[in-house]
PDB file of N, CA and C in Angstrom:
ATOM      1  N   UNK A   1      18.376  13.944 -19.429  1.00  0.00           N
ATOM      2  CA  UNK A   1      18.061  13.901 -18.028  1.00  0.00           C
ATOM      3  C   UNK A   1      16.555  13.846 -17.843  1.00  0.00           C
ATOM      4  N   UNK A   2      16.195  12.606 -16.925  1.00  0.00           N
ATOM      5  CA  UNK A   2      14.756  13.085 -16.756  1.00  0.00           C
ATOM      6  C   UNK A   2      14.075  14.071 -15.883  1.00  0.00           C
ATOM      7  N   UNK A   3      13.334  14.404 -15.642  1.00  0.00           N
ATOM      8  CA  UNK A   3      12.884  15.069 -14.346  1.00  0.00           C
ATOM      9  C   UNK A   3      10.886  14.794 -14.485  1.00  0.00           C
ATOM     10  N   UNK A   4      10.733  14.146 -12.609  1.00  0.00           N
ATOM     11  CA  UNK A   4       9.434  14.066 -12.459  1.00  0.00           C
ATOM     12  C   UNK A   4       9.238  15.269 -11.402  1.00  0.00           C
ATOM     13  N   UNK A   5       8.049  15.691 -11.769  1.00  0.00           N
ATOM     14  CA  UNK A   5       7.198  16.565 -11.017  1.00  0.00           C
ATOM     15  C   UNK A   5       5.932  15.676 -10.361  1.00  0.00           C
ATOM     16  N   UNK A   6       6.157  15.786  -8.780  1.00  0.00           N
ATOM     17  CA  UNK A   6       4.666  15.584  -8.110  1.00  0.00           C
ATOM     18  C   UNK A   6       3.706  16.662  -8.263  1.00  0.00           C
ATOM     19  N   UNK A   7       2.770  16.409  -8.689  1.00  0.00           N
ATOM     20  CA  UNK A   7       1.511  17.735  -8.940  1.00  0.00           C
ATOM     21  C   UNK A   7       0.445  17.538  -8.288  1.00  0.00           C
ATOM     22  N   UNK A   8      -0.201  18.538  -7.112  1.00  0.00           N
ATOM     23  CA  UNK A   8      -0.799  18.493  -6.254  1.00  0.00           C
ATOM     24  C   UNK A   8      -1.794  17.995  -6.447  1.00  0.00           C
ATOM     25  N   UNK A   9      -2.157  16.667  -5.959  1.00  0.00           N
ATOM     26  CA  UNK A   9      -3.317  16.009  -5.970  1.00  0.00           C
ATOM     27  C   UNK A   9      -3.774  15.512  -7.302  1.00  0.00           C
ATOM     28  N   UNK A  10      -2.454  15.265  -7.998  1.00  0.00           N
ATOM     29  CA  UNK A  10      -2.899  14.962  -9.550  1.00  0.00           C
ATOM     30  C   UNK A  10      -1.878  13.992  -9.799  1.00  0.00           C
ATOM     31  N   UNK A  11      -1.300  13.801 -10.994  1.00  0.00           N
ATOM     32  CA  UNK A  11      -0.641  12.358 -11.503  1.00  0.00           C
ATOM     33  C   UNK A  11       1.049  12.886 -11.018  1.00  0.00           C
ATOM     34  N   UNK A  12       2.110  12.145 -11.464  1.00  0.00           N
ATOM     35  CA  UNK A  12       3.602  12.366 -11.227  1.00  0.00           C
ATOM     36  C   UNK A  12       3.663  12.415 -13.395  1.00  0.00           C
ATOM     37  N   UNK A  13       4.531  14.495 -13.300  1.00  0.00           N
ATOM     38  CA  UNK A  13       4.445  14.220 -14.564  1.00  0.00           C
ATOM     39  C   UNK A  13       6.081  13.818 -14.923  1.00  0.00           C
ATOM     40  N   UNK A  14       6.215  12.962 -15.695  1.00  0.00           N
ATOM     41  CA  UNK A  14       7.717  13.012 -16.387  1.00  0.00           C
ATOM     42  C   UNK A  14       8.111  13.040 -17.498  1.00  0.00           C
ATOM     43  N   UNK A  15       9.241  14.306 -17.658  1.00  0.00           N
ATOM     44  CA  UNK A  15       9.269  14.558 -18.195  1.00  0.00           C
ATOM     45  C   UNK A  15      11.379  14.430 -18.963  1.00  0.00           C
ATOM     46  N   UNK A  16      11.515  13.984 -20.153  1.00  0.00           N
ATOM     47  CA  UNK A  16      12.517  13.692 -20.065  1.00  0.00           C
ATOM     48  C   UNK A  16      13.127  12.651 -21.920  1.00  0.00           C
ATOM     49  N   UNK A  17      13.335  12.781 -22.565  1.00  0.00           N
ATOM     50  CA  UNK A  17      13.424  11.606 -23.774  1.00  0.00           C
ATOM     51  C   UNK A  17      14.664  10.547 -23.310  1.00  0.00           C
ATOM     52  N   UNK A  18      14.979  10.556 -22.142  1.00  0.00           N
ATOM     53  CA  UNK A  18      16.414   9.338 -21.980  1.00  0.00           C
ATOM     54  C   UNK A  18      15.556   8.737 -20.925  1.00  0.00           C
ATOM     55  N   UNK A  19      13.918   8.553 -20.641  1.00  0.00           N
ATOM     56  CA  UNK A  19      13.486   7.477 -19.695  1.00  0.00           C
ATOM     57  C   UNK A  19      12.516   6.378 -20.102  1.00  0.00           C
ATOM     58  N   UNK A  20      12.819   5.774 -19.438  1.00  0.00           N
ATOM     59  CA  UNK A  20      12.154   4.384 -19.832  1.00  0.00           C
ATOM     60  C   UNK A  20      11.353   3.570 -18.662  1.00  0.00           C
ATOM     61  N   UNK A  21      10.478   3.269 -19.118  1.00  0.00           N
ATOM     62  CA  UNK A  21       9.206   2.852 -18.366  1.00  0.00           C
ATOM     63  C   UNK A  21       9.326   1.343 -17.826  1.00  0.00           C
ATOM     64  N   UNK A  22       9.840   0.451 -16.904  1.00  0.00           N
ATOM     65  CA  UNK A  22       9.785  -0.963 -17.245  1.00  0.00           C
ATOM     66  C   UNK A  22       8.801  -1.515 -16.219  1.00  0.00           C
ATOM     67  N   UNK A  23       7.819  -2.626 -16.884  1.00  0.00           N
ATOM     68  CA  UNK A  23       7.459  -3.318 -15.289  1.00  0.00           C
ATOM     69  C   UNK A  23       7.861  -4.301 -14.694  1.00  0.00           C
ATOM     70  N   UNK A  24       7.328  -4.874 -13.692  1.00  0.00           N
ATOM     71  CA  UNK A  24       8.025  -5.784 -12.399  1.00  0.00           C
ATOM     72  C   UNK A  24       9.006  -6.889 -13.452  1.00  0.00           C
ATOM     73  N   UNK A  25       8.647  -6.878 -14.374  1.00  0.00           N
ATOM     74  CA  UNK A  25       8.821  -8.317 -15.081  1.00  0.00           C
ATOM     75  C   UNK A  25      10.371  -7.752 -16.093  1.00  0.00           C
ATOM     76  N   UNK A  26      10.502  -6.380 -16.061  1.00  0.00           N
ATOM     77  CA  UNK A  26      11.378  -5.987 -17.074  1.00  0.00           C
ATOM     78  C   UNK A  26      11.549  -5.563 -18.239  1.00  0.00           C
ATOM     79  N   UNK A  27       9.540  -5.662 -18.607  1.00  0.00           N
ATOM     80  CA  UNK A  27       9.267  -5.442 -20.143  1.00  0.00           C
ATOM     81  C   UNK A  27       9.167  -3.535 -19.797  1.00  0.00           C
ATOM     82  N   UNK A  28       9.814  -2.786 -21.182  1.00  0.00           N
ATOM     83  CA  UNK A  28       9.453  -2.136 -21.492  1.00  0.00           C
ATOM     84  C   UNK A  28       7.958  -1.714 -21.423  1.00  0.00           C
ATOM     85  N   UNK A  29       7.829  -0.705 -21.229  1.00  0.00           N
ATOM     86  CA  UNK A  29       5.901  -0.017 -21.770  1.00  0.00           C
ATOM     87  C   UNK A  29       6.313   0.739 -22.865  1.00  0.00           C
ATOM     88  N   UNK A  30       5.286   0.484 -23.988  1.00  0.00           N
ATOM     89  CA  UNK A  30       5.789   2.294 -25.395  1.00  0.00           C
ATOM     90  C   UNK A  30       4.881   2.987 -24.934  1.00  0.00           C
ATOM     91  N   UNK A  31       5.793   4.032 -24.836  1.00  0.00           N
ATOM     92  CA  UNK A  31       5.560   5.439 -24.562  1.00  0.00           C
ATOM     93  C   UNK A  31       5.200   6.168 -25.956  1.00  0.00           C
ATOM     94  N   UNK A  32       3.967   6.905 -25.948  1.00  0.00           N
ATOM     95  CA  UNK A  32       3.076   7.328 -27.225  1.00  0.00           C
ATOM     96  C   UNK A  32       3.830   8.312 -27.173  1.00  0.00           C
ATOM     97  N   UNK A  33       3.968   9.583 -26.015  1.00  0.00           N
ATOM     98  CA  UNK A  33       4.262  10.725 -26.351  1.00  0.00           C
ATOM     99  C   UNK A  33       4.767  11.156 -24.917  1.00  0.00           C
ATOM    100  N   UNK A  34       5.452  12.312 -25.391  1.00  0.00           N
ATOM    101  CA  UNK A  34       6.308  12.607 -24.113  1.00  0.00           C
ATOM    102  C   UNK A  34       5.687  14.397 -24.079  1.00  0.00           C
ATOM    103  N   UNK A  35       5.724  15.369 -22.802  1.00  0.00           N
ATOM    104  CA  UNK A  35       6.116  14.216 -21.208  1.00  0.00           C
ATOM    105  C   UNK A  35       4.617  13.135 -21.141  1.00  0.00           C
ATOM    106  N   UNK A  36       5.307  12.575 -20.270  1.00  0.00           N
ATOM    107  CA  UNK A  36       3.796  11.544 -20.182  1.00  0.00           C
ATOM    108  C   UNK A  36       3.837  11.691 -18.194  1.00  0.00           C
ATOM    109  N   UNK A  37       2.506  10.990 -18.161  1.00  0.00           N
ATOM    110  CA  UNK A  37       1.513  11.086 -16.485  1.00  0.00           C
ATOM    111  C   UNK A  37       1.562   9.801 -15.909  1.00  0.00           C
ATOM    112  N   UNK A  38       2.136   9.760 -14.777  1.00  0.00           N
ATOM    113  CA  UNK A  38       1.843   8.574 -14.071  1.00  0.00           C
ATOM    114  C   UNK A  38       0.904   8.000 -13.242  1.00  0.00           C
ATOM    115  N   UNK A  39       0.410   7.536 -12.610  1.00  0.00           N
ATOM    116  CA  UNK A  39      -1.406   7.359 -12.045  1.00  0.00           C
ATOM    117  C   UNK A  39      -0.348   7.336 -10.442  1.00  0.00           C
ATOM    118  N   UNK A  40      -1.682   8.656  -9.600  1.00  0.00           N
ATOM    119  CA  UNK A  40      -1.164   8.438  -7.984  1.00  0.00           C
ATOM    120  C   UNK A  40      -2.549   7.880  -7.068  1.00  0.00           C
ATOM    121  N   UNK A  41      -3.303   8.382  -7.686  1.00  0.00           N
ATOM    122  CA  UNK A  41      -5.239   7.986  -7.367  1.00  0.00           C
ATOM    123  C   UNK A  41      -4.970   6.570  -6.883  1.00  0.00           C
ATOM    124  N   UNK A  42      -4.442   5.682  -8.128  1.00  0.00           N
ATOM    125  CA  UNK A  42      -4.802   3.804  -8.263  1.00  0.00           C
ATOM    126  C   UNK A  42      -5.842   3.681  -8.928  1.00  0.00           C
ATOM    127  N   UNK A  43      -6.486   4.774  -9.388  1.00  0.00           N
ATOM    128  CA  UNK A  43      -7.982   4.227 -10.486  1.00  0.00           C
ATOM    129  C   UNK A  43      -7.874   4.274 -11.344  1.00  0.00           C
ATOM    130  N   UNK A  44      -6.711   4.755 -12.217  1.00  0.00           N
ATOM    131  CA  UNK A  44      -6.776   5.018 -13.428  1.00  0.00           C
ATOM    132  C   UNK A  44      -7.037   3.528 -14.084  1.00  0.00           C
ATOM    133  N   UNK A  45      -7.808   3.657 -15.256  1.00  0.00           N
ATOM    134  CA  UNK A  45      -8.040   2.482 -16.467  1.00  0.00           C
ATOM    135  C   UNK A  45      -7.458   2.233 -17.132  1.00  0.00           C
ATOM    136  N   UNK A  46      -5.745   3.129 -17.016  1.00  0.00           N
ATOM    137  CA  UNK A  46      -4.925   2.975 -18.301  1.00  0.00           C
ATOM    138  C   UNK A  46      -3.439   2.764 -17.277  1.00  0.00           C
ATOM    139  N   UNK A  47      -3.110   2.407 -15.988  1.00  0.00           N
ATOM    140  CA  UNK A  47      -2.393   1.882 -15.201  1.00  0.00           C
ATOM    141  C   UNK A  47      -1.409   1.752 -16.241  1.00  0.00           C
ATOM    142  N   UNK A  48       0.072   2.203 -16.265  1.00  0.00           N
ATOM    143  CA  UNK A  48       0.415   3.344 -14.665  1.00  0.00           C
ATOM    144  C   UNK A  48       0.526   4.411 -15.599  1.00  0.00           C
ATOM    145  N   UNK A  49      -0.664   4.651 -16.129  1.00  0.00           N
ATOM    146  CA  UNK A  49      -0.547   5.835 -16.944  1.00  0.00           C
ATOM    147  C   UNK A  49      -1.886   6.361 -16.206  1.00  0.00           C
ATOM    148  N   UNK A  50      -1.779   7.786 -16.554  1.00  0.00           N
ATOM    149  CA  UNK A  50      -3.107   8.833 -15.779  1.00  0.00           C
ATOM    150  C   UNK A  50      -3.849   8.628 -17.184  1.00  0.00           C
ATOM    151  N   UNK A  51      -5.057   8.561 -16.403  1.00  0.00           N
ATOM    152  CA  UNK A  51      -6.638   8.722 -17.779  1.00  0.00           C
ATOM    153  C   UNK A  51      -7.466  10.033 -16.626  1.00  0.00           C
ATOM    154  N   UNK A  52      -6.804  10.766 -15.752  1.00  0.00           N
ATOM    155  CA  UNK A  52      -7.384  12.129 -15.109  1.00  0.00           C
ATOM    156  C   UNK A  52      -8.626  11.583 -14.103  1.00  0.00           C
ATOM    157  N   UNK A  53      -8.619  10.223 -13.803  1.00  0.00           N
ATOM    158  CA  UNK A  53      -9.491   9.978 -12.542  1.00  0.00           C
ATOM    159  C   UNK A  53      -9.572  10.764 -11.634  1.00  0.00           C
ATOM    160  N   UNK A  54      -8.377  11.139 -11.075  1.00  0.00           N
ATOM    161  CA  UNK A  54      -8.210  11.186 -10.325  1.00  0.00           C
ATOM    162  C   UNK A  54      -8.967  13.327  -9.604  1.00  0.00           C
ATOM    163  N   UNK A  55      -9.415  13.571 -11.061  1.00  0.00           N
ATOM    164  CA  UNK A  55     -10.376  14.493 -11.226  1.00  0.00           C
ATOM    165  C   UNK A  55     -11.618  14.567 -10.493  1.00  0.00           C
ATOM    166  N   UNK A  56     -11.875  13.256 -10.969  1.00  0.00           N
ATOM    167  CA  UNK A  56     -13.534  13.014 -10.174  1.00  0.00           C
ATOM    168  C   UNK A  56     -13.782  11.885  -9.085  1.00  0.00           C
ATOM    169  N   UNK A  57     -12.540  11.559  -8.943  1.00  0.00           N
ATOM    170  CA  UNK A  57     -12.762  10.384  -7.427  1.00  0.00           C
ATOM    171  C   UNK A  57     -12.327  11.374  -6.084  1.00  0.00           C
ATOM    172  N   UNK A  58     -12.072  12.706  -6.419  1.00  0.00           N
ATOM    173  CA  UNK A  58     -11.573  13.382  -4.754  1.00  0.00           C
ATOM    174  C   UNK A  58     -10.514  12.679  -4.427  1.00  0.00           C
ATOM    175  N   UNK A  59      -9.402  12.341  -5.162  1.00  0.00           N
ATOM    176  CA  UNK A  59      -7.810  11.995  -4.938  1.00  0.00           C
ATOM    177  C   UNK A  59      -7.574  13.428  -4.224  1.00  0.00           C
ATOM    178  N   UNK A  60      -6.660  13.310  -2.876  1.00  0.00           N
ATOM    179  CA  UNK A  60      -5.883  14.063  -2.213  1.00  0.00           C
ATOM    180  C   UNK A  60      -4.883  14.162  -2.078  1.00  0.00           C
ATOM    181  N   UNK A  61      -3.665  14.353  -2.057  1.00  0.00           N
ATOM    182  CA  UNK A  61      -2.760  13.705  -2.304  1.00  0.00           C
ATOM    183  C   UNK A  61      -2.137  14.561  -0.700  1.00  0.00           C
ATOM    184  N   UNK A  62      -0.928  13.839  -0.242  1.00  0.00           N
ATOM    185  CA  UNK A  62      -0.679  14.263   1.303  1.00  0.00           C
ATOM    186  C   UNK A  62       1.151  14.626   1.179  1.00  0.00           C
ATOM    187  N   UNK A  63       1.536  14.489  -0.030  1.00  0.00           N
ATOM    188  CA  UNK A  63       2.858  14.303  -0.181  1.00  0.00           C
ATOM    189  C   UNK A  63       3.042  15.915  -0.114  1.00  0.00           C
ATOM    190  N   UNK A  64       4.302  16.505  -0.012  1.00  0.00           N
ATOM    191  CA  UNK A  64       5.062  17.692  -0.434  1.00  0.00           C
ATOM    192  C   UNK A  64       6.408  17.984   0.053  1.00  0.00           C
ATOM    193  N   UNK A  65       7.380  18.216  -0.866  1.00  0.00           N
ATOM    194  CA  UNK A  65       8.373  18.195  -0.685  1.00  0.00           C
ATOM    195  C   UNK A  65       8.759  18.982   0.844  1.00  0.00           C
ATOM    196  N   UNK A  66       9.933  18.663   1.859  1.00  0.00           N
ATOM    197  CA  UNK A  66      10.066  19.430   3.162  1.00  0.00           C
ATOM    198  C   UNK A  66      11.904  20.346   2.419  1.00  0.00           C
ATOM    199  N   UNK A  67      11.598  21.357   2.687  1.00  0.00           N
ATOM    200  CA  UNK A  67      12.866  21.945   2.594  1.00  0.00           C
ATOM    201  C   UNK A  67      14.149  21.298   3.808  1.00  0.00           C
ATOM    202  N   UNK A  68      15.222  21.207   2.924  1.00  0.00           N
ATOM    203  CA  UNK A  68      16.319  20.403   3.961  1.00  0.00           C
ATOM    204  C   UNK A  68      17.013  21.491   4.668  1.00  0.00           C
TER     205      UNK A  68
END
């Protein structure tokens, strides 16, 4: 099972060994190591993986879960 965590003002972490990464096109990404970081900034240099930009650009992030 996978499970992602939104982390306040930082990357989406996921975490999980049955997920798989694909882009628009369908290709696989290899995944080095697990859990791995997803980029929420848009600056990261290593797209759609986090390289922690989002440290020093003042990323805010506005999301949080609403209780139902």
């Amino acid at each position: 099972m996978a499970n992602i965590k939104v982390r306040q003002n930082g990357p989406y972490l996921v975490e999980g060994e049955d997920v798989t990464l694909v882009d628009w096109n369908g290709n696989a990404y290899q995944i080095a190591k697990r859990p791995f970081v997803l980029c929420r900034c848009g600056a990261s240099a290593t797209k759609p993986f986090c390289d922690s930009t989002h440290r020093t650009n003042g990323f805010q992030a506005a999301e949080a879960a609403k209780g139902a």
